[in-house]
PDB file of N, CA and C in Angstrom:
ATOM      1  N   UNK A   1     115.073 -18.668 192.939  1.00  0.00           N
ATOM      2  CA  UNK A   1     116.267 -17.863 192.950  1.00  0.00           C
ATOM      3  C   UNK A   1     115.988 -16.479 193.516  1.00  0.00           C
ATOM      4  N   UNK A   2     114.696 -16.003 192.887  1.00  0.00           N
ATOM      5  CA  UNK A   2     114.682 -14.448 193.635  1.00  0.00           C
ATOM      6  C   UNK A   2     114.492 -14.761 195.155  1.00  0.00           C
ATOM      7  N   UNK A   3     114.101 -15.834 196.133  1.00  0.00           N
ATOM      8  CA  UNK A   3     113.876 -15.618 197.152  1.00  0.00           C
ATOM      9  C   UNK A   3     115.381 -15.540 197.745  1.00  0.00           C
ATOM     10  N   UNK A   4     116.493 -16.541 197.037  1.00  0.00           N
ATOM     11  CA  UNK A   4     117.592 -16.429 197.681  1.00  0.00           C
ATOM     12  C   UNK A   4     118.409 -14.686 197.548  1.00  0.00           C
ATOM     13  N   UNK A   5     117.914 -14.743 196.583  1.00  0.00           N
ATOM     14  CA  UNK A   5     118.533 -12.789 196.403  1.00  0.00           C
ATOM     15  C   UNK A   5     117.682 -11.809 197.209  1.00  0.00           C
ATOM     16  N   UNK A   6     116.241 -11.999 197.640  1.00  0.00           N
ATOM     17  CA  UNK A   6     116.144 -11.625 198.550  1.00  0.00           C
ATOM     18  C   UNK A   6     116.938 -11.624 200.363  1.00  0.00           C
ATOM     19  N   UNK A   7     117.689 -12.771 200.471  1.00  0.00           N
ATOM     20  CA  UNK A   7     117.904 -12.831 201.079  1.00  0.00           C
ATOM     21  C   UNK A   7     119.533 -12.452 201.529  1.00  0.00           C
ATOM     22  N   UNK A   8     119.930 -12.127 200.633  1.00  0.00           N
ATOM     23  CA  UNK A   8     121.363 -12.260 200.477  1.00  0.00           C
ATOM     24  C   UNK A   8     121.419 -10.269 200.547  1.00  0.00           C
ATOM     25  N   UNK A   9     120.208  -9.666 199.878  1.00  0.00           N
ATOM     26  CA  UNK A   9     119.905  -8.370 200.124  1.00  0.00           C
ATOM     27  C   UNK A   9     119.228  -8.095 201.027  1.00  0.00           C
ATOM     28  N   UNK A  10     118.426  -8.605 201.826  1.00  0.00           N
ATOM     29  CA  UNK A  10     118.663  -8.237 202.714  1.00  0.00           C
ATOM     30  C   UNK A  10     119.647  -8.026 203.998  1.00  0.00           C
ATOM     31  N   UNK A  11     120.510  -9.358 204.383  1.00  0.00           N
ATOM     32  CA  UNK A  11     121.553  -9.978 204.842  1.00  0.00           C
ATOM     33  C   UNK A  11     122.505  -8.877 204.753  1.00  0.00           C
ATOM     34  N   UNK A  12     122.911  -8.276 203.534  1.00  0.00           N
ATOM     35  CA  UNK A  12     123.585  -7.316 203.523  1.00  0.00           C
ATOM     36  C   UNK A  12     123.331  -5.710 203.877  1.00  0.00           C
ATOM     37  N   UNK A  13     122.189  -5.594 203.456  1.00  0.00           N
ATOM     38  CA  UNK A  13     122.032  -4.071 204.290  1.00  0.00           C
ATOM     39  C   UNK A  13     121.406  -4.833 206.063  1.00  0.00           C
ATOM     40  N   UNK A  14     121.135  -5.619 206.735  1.00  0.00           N
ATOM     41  CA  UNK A  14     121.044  -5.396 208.127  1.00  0.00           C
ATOM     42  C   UNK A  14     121.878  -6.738 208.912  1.00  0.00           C
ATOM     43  N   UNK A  15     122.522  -7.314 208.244  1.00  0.00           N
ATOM     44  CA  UNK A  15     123.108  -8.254 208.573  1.00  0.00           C
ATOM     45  C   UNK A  15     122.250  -9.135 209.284  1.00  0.00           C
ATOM     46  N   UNK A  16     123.050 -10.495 210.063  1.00  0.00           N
ATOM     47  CA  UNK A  16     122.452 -11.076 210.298  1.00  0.00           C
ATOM     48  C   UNK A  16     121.461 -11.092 211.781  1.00  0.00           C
ATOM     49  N   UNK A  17     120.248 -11.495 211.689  1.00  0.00           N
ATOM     50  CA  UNK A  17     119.594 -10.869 212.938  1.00  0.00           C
ATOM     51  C   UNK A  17     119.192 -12.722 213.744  1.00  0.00           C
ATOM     52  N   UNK A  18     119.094 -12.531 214.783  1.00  0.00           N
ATOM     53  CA  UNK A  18     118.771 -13.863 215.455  1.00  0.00           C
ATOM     54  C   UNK A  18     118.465 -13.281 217.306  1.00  0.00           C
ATOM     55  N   UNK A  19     117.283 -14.286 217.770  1.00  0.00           N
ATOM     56  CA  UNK A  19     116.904 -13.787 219.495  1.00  0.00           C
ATOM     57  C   UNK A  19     117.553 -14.313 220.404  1.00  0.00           C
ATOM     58  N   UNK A  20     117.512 -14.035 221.099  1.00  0.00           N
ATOM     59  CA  UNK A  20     118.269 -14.503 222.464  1.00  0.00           C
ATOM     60  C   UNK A  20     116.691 -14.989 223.312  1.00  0.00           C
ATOM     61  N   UNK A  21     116.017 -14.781 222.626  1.00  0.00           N
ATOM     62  CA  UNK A  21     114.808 -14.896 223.565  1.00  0.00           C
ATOM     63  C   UNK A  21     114.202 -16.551 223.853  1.00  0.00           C
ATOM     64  N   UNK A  22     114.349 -17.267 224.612  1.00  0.00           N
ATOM     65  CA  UNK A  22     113.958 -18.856 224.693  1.00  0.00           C
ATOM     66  C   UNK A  22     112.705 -19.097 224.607  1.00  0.00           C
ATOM     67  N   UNK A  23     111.946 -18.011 225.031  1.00  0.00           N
ATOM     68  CA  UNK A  23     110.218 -18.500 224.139  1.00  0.00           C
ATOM     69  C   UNK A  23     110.438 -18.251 222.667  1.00  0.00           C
ATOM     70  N   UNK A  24     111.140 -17.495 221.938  1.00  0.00           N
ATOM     71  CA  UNK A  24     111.070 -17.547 220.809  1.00  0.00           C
ATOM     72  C   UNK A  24     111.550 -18.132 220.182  1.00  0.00           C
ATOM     73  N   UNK A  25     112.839 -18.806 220.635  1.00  0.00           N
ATOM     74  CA  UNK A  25     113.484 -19.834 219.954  1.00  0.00           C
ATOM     75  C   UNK A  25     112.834 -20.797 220.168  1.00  0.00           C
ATOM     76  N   UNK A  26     112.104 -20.947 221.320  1.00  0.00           N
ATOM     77  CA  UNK A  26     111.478 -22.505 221.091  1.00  0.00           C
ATOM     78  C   UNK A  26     110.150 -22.073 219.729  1.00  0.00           C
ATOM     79  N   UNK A  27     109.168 -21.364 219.981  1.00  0.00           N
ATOM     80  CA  UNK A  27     108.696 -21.303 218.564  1.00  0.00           C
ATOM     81  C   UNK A  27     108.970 -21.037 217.792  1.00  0.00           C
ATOM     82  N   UNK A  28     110.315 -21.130 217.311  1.00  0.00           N
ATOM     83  CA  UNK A  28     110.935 -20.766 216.133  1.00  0.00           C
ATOM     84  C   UNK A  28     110.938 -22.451 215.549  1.00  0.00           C
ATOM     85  N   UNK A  29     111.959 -23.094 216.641  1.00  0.00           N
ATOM     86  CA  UNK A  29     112.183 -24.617 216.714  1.00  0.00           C
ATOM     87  C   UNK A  29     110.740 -25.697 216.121  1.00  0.00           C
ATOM     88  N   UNK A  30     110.015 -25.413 217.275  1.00  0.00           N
ATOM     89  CA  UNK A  30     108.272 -25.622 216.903  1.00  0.00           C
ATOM     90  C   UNK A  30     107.820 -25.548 215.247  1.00  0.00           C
ATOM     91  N   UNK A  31     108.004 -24.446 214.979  1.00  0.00           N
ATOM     92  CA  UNK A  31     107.266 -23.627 213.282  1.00  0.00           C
ATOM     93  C   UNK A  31     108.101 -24.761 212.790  1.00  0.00           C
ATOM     94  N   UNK A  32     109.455 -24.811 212.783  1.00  0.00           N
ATOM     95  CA  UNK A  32     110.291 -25.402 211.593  1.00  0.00           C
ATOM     96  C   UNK A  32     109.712 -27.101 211.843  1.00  0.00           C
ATOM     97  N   UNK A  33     109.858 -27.300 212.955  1.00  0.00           N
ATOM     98  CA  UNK A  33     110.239 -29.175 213.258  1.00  0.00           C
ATOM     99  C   UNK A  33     108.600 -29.672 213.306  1.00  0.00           C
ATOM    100  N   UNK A  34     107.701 -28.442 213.273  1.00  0.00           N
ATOM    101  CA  UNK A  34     105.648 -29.204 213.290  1.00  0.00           C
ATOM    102  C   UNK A  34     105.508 -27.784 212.533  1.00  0.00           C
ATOM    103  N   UNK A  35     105.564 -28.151 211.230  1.00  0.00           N
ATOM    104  CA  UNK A  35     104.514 -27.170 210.453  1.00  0.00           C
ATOM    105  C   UNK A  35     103.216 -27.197 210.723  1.00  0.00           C
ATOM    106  N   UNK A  36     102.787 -28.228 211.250  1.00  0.00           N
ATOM    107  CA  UNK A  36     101.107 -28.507 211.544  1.00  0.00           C
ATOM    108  C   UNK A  36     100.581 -27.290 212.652  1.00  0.00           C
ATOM    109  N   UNK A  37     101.823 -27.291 213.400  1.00  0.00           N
ATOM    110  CA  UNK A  37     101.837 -25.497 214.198  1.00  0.00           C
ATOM    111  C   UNK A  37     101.454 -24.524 213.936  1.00  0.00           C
ATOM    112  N   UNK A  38     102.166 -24.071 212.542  1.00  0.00           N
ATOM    113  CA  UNK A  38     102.480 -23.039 211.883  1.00  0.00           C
ATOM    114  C   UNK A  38     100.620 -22.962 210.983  1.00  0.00           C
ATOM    115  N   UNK A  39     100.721 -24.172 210.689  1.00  0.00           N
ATOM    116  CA  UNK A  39      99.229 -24.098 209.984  1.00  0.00           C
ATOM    117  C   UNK A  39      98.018 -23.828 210.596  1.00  0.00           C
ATOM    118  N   UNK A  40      97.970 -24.364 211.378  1.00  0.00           N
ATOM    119  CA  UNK A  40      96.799 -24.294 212.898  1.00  0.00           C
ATOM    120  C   UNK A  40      96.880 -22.748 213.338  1.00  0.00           C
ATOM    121  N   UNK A  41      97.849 -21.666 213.695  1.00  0.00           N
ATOM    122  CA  UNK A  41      98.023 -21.054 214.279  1.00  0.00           C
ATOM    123  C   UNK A  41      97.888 -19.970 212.870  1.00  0.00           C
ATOM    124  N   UNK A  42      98.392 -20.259 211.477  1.00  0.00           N
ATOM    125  CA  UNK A  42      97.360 -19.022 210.261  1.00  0.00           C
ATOM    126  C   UNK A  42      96.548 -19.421 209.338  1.00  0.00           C
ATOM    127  N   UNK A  43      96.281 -20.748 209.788  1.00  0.00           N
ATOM    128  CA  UNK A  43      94.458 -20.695 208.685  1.00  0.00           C
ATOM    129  C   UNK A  43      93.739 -21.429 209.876  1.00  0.00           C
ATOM    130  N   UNK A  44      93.695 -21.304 210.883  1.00  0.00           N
ATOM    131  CA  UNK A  44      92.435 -22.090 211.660  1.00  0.00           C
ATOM    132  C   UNK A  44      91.880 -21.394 212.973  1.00  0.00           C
ATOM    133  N   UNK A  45      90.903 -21.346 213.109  1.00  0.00           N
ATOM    134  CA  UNK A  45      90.183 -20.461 214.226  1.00  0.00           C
ATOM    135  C   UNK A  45      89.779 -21.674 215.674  1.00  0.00           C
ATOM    136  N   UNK A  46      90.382 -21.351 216.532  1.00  0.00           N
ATOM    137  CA  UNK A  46      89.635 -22.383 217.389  1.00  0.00           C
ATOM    138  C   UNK A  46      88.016 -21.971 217.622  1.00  0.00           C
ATOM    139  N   UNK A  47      87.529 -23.196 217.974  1.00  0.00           N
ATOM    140  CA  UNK A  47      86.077 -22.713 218.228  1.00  0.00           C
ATOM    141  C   UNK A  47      85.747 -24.458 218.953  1.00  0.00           C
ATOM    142  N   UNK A  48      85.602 -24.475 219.928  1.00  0.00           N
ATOM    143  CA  UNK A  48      85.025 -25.262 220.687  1.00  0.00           C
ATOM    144  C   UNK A  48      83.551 -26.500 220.427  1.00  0.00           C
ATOM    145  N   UNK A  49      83.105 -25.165 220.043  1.00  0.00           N
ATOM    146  CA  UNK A  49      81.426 -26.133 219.495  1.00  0.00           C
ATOM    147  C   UNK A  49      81.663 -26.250 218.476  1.00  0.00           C
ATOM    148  N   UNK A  50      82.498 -26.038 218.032  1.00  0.00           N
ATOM    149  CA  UNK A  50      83.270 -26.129 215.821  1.00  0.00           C
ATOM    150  C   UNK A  50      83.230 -27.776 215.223  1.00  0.00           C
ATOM    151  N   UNK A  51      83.429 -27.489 214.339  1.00  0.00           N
ATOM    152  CA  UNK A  51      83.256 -29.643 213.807  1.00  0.00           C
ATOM    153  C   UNK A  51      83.836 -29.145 212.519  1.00  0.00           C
ATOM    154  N   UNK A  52      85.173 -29.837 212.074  1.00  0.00           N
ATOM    155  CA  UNK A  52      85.430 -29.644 210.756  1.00  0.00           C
ATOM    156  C   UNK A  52      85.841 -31.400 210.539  1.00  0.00           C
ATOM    157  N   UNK A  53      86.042 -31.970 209.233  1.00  0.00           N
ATOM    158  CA  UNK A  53      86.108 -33.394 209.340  1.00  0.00           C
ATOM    159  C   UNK A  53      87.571 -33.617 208.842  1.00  0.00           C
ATOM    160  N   UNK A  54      88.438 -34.387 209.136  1.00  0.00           N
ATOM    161  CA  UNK A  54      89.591 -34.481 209.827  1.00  0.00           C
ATOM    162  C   UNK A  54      90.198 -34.518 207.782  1.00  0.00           C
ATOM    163  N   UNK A  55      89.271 -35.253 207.067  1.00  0.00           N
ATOM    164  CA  UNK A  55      89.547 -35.630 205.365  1.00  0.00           C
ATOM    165  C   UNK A  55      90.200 -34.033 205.323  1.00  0.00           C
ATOM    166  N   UNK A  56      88.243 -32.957 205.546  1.00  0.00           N
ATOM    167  CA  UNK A  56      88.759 -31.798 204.768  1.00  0.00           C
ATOM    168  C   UNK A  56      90.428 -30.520 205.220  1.00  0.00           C
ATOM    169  N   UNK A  57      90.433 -30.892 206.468  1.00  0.00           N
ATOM    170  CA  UNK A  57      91.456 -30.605 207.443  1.00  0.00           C
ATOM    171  C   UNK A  57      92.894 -30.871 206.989  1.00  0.00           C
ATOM    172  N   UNK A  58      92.606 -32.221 206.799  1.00  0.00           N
ATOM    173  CA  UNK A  58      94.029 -32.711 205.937  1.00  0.00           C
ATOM    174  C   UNK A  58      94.404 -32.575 204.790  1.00  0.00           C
ATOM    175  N   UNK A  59      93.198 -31.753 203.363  1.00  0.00           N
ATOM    176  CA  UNK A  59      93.289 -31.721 202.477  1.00  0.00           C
ATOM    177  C   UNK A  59      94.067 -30.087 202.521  1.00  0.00           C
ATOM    178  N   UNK A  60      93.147 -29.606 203.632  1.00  0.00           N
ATOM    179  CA  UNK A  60      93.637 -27.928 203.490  1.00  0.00           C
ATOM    180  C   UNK A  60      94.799 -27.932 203.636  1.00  0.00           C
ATOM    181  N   UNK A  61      95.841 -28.904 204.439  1.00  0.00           N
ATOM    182  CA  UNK A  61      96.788 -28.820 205.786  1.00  0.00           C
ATOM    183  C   UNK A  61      97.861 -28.939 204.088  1.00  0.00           C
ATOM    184  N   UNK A  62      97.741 -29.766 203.430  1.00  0.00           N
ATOM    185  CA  UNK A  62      98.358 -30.351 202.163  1.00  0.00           C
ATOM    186  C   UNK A  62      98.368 -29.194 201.481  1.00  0.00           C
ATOM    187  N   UNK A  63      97.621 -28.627 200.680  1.00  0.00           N
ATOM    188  CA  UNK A  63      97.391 -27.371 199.799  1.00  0.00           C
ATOM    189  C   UNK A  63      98.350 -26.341 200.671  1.00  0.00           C
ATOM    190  N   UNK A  64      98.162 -26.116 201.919  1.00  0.00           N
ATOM    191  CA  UNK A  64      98.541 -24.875 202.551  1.00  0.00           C
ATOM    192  C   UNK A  64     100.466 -25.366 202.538  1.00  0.00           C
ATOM    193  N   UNK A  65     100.804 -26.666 202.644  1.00  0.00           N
ATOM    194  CA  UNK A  65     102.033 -27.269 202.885  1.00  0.00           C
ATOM    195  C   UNK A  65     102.701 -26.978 201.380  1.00  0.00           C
ATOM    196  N   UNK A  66     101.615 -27.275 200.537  1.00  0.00           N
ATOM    197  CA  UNK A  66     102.352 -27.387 199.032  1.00  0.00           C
ATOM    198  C   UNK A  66     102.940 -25.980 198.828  1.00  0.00           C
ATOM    199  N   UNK A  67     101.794 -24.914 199.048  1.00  0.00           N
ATOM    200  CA  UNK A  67     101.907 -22.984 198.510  1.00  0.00           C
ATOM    201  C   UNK A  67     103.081 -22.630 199.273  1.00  0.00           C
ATOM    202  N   UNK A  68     103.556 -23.217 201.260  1.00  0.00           N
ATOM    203  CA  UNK A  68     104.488 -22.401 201.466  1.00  0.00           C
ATOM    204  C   UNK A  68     105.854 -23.718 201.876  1.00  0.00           C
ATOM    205  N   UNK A  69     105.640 -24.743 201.024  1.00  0.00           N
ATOM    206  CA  UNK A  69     106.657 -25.811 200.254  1.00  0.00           C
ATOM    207  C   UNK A  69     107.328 -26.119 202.122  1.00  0.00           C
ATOM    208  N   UNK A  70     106.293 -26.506 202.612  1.00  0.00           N
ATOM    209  CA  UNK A  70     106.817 -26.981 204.214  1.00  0.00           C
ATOM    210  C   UNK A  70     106.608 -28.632 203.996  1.00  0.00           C
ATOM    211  N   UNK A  71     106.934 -29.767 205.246  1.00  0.00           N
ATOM    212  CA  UNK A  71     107.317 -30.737 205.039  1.00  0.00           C
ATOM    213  C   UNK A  71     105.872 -31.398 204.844  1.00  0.00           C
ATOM    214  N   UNK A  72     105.501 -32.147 203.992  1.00  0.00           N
ATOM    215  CA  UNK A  72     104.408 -32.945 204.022  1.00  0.00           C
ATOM    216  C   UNK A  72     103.887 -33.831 205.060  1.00  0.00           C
ATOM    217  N   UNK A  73     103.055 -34.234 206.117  1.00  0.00           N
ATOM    218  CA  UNK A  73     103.169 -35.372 206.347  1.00  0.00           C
ATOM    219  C   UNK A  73     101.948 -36.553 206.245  1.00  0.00           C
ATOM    220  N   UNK A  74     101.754 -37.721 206.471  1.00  0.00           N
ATOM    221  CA  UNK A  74     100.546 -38.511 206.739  1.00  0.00           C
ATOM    222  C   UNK A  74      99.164 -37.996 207.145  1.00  0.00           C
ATOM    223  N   UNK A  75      98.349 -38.145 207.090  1.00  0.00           N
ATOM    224  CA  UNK A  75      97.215 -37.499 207.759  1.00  0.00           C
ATOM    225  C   UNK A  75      97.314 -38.573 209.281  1.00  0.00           C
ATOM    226  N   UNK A  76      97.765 -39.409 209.113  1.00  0.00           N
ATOM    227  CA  UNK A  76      97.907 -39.677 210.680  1.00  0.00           C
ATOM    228  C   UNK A  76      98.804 -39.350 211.108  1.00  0.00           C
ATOM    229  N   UNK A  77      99.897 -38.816 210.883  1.00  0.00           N
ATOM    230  CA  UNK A  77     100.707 -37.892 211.789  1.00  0.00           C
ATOM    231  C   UNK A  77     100.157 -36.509 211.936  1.00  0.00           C
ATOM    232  N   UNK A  78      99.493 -35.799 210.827  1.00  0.00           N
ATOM    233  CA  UNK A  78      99.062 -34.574 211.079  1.00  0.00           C
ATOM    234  C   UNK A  78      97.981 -34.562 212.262  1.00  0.00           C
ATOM    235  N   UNK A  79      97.415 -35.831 211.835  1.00  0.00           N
ATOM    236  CA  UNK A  79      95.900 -35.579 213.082  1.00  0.00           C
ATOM    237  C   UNK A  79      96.504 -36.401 214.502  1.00  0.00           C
ATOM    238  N   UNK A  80      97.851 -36.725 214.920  1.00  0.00           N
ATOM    239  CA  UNK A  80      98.164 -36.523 215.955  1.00  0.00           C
ATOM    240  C   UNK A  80      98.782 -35.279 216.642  1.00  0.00           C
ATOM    241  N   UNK A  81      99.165 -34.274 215.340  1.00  0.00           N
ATOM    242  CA  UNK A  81     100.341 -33.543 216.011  1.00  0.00           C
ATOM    243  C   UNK A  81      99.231 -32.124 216.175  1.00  0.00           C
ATOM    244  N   UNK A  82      98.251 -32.371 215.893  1.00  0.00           N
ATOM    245  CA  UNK A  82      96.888 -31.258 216.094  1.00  0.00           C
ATOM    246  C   UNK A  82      96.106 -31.652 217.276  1.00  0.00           C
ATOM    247  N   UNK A  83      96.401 -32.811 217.666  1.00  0.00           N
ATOM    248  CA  UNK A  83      95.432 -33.335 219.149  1.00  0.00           C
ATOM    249  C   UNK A  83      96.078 -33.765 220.222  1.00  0.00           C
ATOM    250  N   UNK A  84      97.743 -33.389 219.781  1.00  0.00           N
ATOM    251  CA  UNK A  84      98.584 -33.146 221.730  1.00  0.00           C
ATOM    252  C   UNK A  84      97.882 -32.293 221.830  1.00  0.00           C
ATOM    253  N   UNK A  85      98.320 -32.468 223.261  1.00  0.00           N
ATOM    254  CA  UNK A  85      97.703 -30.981 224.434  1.00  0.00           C
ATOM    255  C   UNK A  85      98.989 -30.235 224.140  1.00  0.00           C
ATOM    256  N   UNK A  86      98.995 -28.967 224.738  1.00  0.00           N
ATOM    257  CA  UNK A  86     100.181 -27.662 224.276  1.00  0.00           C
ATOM    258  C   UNK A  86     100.543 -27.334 225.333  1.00  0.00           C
TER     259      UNK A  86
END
């Protein structure tokens, strides 16, 4: 409930705000429709010569999904939607 009253106060002192900008709407679109995005891009560092194992990856991907209540998915959907090309 407080997040919705956050929002409803804010809403009211700046009204509603939204971009016109099409790179941003598409990663806006992106964040919401592949959280696996959103996750990759604030808990993971690329690193090339790196090796993490796909179990512990998917365990983090879960924990990190549960704390900011985004959509769950399979670990085989997660470990496809982390190994398109971008």
């Amino acid at each position: 409930m407080s997040l919705d009253w956050e929002g409803v106060k804010r809403v009211s002192t700046q009204g509603f705000t939204y971009t016109n900008d099409p790179e941003e709407m598409a990663k806006r679109y992106t964040e919401r429709s592949e959280p696996v995005v959103l996750f990759l891009e604030e808990c993971c560092e690329e690193d090339f010569d790196g090796f993490e194992r796909s179990k512990e990856l998917y365990a983090a991907y879960n924990a990190w999904a549960r704390l900011k209540r985004k959509k769950r998915m399979s670990s085989k959907r997660v470990h496809h939607s982390y190994a398109k090309p971008k």
